[in-house]
PDB file of N, CA and C in Angstrom:
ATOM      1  N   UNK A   1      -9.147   8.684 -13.900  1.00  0.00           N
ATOM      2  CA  UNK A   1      -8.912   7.440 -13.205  1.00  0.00           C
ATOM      3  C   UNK A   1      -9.624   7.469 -11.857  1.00  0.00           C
ATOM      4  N   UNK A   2     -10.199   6.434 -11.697  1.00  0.00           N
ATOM      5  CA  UNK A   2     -10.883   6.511 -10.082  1.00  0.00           C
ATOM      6  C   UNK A   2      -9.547   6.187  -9.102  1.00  0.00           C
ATOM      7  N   UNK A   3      -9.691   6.076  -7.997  1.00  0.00           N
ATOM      8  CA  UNK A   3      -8.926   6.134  -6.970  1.00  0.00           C
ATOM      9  C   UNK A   3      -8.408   4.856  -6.774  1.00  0.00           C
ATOM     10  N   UNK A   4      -9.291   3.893  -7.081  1.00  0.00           N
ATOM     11  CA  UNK A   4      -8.702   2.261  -6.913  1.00  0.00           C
ATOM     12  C   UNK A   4      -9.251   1.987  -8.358  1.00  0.00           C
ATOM     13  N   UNK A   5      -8.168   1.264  -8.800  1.00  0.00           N
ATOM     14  CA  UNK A   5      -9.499   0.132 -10.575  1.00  0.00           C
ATOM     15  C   UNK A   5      -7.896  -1.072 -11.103  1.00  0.00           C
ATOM     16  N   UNK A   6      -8.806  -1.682 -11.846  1.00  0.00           N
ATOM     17  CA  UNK A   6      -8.368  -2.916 -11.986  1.00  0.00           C
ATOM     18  C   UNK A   6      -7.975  -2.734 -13.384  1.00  0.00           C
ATOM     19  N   UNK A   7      -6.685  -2.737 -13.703  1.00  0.00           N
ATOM     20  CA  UNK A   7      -6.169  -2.780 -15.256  1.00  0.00           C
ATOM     21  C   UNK A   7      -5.119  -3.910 -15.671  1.00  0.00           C
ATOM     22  N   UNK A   8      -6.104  -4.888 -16.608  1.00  0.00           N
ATOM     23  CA  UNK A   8      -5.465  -6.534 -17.283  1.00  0.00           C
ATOM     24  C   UNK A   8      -5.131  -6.834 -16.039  1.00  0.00           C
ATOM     25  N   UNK A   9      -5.963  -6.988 -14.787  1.00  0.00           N
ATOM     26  CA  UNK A   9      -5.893  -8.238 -13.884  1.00  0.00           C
ATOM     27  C   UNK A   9      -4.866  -7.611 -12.840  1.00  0.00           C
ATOM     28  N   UNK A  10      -4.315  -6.419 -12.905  1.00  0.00           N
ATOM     29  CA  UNK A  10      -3.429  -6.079 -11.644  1.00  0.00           C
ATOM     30  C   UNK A  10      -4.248  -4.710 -10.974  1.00  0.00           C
ATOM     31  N   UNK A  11      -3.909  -4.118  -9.981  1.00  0.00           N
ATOM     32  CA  UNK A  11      -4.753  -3.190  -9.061  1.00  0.00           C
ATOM     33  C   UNK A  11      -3.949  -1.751  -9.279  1.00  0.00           C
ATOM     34  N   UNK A  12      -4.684  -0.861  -9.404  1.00  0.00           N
ATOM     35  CA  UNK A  12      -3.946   0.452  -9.793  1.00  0.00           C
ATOM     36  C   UNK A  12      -4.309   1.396  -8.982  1.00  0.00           C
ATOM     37  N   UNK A  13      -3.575   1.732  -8.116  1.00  0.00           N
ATOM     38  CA  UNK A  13      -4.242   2.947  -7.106  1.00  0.00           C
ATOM     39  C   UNK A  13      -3.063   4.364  -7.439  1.00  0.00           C
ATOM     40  N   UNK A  14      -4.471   5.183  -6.900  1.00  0.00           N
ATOM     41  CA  UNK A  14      -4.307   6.743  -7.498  1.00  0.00           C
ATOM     42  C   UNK A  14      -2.642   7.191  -6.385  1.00  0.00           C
ATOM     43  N   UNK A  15      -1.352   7.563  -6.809  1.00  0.00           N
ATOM     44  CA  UNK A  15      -0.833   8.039  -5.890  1.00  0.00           C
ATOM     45  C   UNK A  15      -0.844   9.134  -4.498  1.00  0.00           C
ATOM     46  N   UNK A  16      -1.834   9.586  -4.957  1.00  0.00           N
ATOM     47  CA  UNK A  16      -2.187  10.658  -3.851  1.00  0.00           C
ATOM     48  C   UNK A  16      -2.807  10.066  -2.824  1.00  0.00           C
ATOM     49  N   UNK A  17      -3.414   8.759  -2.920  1.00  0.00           N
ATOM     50  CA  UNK A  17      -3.807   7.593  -1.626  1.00  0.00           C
ATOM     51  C   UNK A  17      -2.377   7.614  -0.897  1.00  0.00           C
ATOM     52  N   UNK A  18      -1.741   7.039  -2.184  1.00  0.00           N
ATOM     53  CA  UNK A  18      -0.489   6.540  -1.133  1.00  0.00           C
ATOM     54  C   UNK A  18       0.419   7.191  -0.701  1.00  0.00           C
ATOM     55  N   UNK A  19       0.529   8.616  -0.835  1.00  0.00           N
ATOM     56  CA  UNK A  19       1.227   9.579  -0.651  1.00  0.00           C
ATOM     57  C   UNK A  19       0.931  10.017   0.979  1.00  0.00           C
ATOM     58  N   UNK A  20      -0.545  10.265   0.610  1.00  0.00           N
ATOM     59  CA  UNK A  20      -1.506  10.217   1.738  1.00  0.00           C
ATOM     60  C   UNK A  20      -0.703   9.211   3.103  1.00  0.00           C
ATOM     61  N   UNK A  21      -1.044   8.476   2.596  1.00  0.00           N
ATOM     62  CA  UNK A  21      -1.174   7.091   3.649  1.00  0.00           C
ATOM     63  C   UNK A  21       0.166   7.296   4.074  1.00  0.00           C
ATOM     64  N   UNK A  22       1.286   7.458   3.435  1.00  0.00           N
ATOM     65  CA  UNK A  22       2.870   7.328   3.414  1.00  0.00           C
ATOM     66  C   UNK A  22       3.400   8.411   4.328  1.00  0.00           C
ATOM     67  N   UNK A  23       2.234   9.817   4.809  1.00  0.00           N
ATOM     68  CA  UNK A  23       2.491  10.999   4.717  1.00  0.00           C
ATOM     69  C   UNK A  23       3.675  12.281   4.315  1.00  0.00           C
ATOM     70  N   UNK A  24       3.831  11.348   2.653  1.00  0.00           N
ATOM     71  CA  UNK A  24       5.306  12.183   2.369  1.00  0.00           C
ATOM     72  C   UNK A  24       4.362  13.242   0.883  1.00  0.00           C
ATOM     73  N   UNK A  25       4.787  13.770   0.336  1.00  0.00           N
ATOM     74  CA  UNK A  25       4.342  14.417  -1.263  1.00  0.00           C
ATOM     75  C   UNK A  25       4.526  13.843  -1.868  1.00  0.00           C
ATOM     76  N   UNK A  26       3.788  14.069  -2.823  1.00  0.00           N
ATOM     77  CA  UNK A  26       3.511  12.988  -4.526  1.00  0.00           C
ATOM     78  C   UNK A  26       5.197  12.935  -4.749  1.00  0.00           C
ATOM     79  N   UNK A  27       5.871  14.773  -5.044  1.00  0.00           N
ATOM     80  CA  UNK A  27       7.200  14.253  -5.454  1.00  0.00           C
ATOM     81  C   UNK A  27       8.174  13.141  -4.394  1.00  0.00           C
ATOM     82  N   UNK A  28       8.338  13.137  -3.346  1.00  0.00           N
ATOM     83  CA  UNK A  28       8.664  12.500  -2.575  1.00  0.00           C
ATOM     84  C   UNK A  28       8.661  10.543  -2.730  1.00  0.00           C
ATOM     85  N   UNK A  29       7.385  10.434  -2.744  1.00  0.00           N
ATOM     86  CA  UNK A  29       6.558   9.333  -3.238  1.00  0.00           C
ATOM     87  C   UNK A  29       7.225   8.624  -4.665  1.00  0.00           C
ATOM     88  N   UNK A  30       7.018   9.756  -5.716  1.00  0.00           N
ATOM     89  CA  UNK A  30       7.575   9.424  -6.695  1.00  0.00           C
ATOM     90  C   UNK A  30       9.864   8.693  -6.480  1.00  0.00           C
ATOM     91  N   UNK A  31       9.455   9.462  -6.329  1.00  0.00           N
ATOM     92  CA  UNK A  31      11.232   9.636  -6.080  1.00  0.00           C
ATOM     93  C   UNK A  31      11.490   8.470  -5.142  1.00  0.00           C
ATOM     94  N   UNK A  32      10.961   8.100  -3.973  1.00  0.00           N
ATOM     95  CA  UNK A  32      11.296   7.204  -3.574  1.00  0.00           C
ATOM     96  C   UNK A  32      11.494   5.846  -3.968  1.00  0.00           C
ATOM     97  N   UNK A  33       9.727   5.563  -5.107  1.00  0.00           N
ATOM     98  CA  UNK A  33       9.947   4.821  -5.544  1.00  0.00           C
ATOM     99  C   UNK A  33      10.606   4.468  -6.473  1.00  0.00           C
ATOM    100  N   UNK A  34      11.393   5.159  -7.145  1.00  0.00           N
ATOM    101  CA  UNK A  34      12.497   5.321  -8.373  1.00  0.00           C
ATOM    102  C   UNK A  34      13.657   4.837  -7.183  1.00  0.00           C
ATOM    103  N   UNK A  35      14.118   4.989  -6.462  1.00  0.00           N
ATOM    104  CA  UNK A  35      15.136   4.622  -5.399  1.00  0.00           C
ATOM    105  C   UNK A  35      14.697   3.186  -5.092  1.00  0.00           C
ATOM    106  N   UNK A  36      13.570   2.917  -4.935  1.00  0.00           N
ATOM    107  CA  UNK A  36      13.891   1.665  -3.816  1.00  0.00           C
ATOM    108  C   UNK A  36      13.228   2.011  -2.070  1.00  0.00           C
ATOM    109  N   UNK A  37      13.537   2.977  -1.479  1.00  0.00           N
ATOM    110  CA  UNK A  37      13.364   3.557  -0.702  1.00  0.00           C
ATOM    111  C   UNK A  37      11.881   3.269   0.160  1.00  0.00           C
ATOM    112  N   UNK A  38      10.743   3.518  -0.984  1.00  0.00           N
ATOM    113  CA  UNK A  38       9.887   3.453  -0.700  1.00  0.00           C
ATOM    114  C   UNK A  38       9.397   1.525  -1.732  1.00  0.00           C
ATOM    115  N   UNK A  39       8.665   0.755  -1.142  1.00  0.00           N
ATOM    116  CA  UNK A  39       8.420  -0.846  -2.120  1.00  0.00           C
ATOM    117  C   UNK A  39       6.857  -0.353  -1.662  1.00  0.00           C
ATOM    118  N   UNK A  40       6.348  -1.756  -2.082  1.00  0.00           N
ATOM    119  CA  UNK A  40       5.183  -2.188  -2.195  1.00  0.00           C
ATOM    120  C   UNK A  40       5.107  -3.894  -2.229  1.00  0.00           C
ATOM    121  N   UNK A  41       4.127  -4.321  -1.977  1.00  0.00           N
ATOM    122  CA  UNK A  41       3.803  -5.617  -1.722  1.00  0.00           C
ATOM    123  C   UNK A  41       1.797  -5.615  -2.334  1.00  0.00           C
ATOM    124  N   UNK A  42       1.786  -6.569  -3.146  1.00  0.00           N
ATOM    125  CA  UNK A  42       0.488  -6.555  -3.632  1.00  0.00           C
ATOM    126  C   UNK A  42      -0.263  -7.932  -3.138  1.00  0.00           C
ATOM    127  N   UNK A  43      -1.403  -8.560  -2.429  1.00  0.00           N
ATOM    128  CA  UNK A  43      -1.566 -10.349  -1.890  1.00  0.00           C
ATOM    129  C   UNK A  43      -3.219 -10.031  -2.434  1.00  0.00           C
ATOM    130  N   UNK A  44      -3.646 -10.984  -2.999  1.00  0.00           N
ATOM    131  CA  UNK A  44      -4.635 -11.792  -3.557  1.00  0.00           C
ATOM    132  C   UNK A  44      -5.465 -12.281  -2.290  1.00  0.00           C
ATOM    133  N   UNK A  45      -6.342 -12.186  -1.779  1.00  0.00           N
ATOM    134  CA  UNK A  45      -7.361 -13.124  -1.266  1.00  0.00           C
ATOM    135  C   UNK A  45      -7.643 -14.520  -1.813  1.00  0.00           C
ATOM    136  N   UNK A  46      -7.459 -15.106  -0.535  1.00  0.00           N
ATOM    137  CA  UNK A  46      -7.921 -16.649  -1.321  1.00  0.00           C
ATOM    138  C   UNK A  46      -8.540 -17.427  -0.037  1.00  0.00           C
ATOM    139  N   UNK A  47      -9.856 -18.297  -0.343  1.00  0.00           N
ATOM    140  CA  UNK A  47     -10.671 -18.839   0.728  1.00  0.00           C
ATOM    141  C   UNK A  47     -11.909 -17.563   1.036  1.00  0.00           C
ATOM    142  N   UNK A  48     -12.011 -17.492   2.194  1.00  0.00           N
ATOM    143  CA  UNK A  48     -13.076 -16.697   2.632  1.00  0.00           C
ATOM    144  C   UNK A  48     -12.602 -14.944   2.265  1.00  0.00           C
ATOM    145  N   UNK A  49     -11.339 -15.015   1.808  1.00  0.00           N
ATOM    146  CA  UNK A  49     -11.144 -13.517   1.393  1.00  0.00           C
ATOM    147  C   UNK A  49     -10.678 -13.357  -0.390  1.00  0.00           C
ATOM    148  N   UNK A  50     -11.656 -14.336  -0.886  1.00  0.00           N
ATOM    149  CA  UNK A  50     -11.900 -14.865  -2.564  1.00  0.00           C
ATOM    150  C   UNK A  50     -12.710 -13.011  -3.075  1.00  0.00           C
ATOM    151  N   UNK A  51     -11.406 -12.325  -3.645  1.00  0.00           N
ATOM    152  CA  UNK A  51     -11.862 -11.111  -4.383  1.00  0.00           C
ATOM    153  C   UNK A  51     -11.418  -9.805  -3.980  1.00  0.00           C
ATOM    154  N   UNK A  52     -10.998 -10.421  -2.535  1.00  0.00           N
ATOM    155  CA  UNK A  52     -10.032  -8.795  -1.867  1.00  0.00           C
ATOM    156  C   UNK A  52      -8.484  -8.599  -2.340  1.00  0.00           C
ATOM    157  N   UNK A  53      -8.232  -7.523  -2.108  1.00  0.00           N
ATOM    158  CA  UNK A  53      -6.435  -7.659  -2.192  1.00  0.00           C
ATOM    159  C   UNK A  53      -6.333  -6.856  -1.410  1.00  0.00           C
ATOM    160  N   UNK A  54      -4.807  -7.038  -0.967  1.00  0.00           N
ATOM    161  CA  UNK A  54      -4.408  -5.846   0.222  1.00  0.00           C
ATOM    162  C   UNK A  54      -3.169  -5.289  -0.325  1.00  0.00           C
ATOM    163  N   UNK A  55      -2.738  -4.241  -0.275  1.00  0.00           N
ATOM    164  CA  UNK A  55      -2.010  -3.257  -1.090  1.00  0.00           C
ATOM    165  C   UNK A  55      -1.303  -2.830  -0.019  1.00  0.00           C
ATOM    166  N   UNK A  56       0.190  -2.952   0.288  1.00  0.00           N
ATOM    167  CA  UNK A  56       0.651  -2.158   1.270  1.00  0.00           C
ATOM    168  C   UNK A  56       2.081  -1.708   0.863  1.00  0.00           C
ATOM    169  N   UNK A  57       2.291  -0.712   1.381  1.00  0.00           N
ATOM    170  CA  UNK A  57       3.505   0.269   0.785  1.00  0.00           C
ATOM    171  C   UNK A  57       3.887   0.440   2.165  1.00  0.00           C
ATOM    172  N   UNK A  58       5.155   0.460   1.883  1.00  0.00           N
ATOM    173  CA  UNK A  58       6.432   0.478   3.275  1.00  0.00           C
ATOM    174  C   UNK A  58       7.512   1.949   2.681  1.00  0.00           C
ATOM    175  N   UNK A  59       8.020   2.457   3.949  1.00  0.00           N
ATOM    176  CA  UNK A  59       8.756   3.928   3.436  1.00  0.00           C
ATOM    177  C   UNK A  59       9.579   3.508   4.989  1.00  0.00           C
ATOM    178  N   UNK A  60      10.602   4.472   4.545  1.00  0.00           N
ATOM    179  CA  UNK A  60      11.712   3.869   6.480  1.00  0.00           C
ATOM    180  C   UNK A  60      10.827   3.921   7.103  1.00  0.00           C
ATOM    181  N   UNK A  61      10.057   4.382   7.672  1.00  0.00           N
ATOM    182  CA  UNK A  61       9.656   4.726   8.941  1.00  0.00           C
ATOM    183  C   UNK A  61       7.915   4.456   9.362  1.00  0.00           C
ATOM    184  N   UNK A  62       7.220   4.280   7.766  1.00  0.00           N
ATOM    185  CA  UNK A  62       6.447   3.933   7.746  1.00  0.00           C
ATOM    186  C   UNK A  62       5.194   2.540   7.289  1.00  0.00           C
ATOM    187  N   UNK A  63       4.274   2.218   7.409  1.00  0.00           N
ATOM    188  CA  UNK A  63       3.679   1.199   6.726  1.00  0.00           C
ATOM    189  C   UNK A  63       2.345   1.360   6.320  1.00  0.00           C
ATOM    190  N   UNK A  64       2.156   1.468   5.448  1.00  0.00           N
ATOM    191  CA  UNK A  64       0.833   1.872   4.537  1.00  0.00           C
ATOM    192  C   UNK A  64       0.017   0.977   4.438  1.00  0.00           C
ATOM    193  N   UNK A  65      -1.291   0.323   4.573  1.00  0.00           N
ATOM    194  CA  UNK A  65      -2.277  -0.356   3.961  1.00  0.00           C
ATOM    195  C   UNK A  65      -3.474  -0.030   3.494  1.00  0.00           C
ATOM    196  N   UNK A  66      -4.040  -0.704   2.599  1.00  0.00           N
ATOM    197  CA  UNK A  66      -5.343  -0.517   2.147  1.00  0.00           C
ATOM    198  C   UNK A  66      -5.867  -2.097   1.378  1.00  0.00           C
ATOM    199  N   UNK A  67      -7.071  -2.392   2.123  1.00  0.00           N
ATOM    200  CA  UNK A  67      -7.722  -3.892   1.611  1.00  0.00           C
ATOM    201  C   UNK A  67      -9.268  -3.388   1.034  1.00  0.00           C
ATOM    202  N   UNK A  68      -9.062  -3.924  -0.239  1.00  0.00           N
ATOM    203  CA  UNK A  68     -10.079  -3.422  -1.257  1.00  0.00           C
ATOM    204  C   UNK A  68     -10.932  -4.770  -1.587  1.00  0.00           C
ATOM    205  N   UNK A  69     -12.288  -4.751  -2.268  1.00  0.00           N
ATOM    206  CA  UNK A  69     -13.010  -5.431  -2.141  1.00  0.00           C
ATOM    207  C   UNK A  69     -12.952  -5.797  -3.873  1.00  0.00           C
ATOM    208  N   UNK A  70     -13.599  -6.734  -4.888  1.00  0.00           N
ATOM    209  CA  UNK A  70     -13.257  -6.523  -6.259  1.00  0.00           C
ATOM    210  C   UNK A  70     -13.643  -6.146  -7.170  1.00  0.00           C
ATOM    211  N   UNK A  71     -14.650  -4.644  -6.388  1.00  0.00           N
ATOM    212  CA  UNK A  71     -14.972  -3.631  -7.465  1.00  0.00           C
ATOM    213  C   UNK A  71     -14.450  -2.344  -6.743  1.00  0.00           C
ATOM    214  N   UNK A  72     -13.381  -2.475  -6.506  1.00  0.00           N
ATOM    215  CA  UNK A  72     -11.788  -1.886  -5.783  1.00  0.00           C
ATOM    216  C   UNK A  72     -12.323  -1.078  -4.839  1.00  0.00           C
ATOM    217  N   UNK A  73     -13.449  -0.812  -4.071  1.00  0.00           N
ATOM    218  CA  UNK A  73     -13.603  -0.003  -2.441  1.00  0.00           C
ATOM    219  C   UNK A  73     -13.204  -0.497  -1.660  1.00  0.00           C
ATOM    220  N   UNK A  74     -12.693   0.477  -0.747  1.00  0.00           N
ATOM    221  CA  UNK A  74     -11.838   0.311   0.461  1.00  0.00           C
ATOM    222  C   UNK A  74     -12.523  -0.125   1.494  1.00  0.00           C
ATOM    223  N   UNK A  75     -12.116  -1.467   1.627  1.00  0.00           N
ATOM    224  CA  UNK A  75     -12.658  -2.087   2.835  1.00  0.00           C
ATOM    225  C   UNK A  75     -11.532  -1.487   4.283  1.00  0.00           C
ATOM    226  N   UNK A  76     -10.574  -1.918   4.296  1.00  0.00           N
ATOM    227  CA  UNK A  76      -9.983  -1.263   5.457  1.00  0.00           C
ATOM    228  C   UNK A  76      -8.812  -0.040   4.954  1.00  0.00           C
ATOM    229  N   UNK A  77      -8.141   0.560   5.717  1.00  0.00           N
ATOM    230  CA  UNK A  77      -7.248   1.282   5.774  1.00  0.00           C
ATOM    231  C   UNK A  77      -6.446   1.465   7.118  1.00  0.00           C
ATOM    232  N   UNK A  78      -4.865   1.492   6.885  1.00  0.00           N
ATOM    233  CA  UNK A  78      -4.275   1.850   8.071  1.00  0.00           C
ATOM    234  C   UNK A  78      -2.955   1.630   7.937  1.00  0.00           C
ATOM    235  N   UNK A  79      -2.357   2.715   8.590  1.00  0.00           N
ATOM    236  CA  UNK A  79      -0.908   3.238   8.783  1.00  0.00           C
ATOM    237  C   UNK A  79      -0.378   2.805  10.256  1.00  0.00           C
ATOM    238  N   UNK A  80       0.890   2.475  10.027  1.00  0.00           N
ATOM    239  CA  UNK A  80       1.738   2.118  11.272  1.00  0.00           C
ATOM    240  C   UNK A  80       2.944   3.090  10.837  1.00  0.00           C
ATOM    241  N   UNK A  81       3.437   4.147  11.950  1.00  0.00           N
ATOM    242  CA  UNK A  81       4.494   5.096  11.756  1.00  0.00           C
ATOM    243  C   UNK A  81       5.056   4.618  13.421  1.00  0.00           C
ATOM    244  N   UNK A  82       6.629   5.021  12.753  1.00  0.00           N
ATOM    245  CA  UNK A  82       7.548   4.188  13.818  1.00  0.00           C
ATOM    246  C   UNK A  82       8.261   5.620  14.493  1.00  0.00           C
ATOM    247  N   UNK A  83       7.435   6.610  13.932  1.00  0.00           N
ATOM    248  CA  UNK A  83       8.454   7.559  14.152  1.00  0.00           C
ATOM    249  C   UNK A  83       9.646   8.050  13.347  1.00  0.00           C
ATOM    250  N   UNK A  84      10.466   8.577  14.341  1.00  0.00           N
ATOM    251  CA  UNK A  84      12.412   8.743  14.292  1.00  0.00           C
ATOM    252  C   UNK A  84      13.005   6.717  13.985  1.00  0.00           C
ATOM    253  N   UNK A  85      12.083   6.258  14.408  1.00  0.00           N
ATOM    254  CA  UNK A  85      12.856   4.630  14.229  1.00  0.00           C
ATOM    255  C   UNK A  85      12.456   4.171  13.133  1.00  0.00           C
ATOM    256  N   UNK A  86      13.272   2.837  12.624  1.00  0.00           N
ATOM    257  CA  UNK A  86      13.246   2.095  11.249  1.00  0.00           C
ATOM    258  C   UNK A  86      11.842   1.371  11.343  1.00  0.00           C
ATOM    259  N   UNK A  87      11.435   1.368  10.243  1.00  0.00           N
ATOM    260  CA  UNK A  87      10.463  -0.235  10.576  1.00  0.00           C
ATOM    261  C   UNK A  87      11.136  -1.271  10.974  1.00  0.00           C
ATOM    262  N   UNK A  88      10.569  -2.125  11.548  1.00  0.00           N
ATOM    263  CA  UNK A  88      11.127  -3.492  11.754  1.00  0.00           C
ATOM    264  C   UNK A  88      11.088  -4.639  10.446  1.00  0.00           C
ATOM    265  N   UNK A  89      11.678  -5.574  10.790  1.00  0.00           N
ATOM    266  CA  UNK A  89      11.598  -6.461   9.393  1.00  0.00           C
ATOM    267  C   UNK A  89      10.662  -6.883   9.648  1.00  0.00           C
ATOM    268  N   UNK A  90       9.727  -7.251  11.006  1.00  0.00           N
ATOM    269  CA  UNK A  90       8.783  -8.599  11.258  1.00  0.00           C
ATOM    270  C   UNK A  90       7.921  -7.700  10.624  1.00  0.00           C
ATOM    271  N   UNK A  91       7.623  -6.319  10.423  1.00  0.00           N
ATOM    272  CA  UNK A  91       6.626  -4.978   9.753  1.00  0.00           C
ATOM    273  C   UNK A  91       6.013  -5.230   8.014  1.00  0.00           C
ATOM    274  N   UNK A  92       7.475  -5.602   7.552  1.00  0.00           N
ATOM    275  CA  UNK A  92       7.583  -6.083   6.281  1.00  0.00           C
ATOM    276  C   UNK A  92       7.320  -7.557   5.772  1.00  0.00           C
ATOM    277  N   UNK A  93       6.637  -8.481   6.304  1.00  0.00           N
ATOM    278  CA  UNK A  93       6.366  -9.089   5.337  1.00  0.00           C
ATOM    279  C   UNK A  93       5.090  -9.620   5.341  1.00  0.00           C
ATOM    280  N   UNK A  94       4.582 -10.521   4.251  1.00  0.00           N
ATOM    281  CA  UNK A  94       3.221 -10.488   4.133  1.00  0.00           C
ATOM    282  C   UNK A  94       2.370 -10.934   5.456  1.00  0.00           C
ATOM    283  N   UNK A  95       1.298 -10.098   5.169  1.00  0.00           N
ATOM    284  CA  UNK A  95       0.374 -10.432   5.918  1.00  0.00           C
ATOM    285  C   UNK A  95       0.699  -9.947   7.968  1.00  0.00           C
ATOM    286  N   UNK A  96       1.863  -9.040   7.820  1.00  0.00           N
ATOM    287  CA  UNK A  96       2.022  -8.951   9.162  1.00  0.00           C
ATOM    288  C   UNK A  96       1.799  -7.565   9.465  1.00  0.00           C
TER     289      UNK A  96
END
């Protein structure tokens, strides 16, 4: 599997990105997301951003992104860590 690819129209990234990005371990990662603990949020480009998506994964404390282009390379990347503190809600929702 490559690191980003497109399977029946949804975006599939390699966990060790997001593990990465999350800075927790694959098992960790895994497990969280079996909890809840750790979500995800997937947004479509539309208008002048016709073909990108932005992929972002939230963990307590952290916020993950990655905006891919639609032969899935990483156009941007970037983490927001809150520390010892919660994310905020305004952290969590699209596009913020």
């Amino acid at each position: 599997m490559k690191p980003i690819e497109f399977e029946n129209g949804e975006v599939e990234i390699d966990a060790s990105i997001v593990a990465d990005g999350l800075g927790v371990t694959l098992a960790l990662l895994q497990q969280g997301m079996r909890t809840g603990s750790i979500t995800s949020l997937a947004e479509r480009g539309v208008d002048a951003d016709q073909g990108r998506h932005r992929l972002t994964f939230f963990s307590e404390h952290r916020r993950f992104r990655v905006v891919i282009d639609a032969s899935g390379a990483v156009i941007q990347r970037s983490a927001l860590d809150f520390g010892a503190g919660s994310l905020p809600k305004s952290v969590r929702k699209p596009g913020g």
